[in-house]
C-alpha atoms as a PDB file:
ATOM      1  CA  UNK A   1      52.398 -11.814 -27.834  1.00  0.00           C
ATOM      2  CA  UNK A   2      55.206 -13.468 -25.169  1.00  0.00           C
ATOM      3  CA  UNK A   3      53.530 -15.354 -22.624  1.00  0.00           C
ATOM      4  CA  UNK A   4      54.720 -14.480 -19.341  1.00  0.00           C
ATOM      5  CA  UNK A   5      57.293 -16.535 -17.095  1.00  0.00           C
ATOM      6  CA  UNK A   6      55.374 -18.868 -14.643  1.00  0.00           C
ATOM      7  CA  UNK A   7      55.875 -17.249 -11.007  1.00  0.00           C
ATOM      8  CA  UNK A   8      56.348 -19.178  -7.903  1.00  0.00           C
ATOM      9  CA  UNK A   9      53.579 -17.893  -5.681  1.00  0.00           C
ATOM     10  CA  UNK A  10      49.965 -17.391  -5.536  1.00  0.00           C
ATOM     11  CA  UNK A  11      48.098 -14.235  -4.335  1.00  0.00           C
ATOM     12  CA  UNK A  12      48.254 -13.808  -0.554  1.00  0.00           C
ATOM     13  CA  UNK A  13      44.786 -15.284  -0.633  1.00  0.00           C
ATOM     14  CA  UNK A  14      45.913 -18.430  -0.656  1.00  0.00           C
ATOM     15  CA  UNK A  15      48.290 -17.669   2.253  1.00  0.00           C
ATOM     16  CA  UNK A  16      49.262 -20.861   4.718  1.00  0.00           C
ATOM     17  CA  UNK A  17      48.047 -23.471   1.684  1.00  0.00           C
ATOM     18  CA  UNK A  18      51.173 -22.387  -0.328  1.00  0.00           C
ATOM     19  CA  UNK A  19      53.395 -21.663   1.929  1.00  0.00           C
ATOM     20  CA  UNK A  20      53.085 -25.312   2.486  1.00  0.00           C
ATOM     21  CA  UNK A  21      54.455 -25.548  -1.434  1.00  0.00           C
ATOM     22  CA  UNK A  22      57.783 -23.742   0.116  1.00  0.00           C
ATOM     23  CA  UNK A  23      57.611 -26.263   3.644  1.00  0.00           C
ATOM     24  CA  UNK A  24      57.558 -28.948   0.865  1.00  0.00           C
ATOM     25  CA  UNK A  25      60.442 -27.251  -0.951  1.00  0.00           C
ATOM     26  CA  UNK A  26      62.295 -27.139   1.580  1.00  0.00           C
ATOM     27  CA  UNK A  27      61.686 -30.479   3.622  1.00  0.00           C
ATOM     28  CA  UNK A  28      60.771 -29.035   6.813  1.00  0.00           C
ATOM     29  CA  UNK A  29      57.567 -28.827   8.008  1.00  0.00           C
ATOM     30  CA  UNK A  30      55.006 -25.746   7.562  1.00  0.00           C
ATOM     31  CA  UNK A  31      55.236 -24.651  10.992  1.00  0.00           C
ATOM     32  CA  UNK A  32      58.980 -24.801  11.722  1.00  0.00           C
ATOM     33  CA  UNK A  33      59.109 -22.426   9.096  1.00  0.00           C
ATOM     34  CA  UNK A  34      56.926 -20.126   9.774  1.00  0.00           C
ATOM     35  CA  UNK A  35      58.201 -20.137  12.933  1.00  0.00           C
ATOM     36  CA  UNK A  36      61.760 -19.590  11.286  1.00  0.00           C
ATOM     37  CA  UNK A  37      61.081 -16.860   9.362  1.00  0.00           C
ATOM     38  CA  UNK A  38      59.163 -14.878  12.259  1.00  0.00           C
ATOM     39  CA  UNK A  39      62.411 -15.166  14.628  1.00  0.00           C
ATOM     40  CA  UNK A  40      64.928 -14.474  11.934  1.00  0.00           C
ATOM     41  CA  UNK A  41      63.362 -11.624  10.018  1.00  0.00           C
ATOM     42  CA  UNK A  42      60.469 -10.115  12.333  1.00  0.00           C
ATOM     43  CA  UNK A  43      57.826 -10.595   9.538  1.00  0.00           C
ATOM     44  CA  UNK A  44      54.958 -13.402   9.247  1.00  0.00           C
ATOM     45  CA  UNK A  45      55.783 -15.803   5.855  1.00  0.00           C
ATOM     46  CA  UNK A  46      52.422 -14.230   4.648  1.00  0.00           C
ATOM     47  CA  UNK A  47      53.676 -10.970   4.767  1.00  0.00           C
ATOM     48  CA  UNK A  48      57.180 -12.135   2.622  1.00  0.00           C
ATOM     49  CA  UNK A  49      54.895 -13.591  -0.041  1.00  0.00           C
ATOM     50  CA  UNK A  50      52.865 -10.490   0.021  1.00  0.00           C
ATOM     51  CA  UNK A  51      55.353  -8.600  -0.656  1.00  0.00           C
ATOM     52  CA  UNK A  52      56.930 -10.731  -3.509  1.00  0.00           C
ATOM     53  CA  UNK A  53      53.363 -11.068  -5.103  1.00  0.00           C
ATOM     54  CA  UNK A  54      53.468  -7.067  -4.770  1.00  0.00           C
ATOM     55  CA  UNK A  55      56.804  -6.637  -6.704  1.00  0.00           C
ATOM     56  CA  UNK A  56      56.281  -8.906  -9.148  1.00  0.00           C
ATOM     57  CA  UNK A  57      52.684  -6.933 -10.028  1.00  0.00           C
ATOM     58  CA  UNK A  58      55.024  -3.901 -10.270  1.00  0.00           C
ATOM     59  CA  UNK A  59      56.968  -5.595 -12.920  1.00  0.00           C
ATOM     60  CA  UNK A  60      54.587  -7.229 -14.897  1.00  0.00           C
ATOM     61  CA  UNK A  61      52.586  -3.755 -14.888  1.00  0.00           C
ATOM     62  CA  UNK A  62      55.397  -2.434 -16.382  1.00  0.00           C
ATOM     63  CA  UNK A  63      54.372  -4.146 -19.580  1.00  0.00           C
ATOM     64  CA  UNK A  64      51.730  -2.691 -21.735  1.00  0.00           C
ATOM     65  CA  UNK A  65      51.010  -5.553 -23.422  1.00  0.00           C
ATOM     66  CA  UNK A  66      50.012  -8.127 -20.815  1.00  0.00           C
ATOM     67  CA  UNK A  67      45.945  -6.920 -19.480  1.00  0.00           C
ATOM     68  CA  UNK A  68      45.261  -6.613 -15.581  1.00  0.00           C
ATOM     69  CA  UNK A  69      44.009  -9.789 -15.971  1.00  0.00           C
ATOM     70  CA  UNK A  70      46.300 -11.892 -17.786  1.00  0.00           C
ATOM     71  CA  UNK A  71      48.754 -10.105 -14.648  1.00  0.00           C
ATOM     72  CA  UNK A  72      45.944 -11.391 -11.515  1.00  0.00           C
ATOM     73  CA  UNK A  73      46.396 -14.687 -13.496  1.00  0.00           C
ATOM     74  CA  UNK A  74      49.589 -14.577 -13.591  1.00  0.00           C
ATOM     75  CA  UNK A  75      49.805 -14.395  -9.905  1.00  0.00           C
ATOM     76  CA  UNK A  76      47.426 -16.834  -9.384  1.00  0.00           C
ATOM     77  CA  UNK A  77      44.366 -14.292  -8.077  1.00  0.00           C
ATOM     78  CA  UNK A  78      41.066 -16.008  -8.592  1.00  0.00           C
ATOM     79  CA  UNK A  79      40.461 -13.142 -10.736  1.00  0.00           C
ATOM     80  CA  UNK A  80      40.861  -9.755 -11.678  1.00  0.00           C
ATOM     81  CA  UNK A  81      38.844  -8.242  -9.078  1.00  0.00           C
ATOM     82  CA  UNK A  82      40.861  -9.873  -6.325  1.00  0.00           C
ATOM     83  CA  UNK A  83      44.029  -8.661  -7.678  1.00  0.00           C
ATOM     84  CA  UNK A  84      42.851  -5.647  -7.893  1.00  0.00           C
ATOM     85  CA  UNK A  85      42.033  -5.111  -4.486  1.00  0.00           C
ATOM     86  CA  UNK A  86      45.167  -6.691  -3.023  1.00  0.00           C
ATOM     87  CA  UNK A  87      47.045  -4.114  -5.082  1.00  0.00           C
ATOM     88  CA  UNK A  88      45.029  -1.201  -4.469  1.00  0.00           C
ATOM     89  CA  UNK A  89      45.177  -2.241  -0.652  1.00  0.00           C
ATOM     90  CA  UNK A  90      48.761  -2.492  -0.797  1.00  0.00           C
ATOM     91  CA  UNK A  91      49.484   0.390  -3.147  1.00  0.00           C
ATOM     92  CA  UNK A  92      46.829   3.073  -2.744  1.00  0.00           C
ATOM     93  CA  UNK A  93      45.755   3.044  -6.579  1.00  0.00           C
ATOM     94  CA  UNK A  94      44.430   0.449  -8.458  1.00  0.00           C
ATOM     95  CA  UNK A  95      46.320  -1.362 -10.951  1.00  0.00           C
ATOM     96  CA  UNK A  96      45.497   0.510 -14.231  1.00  0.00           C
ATOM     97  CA  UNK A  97      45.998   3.869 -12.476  1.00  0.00           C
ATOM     98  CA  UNK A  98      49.413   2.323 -11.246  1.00  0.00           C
ATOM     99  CA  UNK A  99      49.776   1.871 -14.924  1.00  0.00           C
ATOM    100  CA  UNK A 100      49.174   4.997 -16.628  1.00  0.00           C
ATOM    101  CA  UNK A 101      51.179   7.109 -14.277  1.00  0.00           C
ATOM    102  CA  UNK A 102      54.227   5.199 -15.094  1.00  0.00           C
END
């Protein structure tokens, strides 16, 4: 079985700690771009990351052969359970019944 490609962001959980990661990145400091990104797009960082955390469960549920778990760790969740409510949160359906109606 391929092992997945390493992913650039946590789960939202670990929200303003990462986005430091991307301050780092970036050499400016975590709350000029936070600030940034609110005036330029109308949306927190937090809710950017959410939303690439969401799309990139979308893909890697696409896959049959990776588990809901080795996705959550994939993404960084602290574990399944966490994923799994992030994405049922965010989606409406857990992640397996995201799954099967694929």
């Amino acid at each position: 079985m391929e092992k997945p490609a390493p992913v650039f962001f946590p789960g939202p959980d670990s929200g303003p700690s990462y986005l430091g990661f991307y301050a780092s990145k970036l050499c400016v400091r975590l709350k000029c771009l936070t600030e940034t990104v609110a005036e330029s797009t109308g949306k927190r960082s937090v809710e950017w990351l959410a939303e690439a955390v969401l799309l990139e469960a979308h893909v890697l549920l696409q896959n049959p052969a990776l588990t809901i778990g080795q996705i959550a760790d994939t993404l960084h969740f602290a574990d399944q359970s966490t994923f799994g409510r992030f994405f049922r949160k965010s989606v409406g359906v857990a992640p397996a019944i995201y799954r099967q109606r694929l």
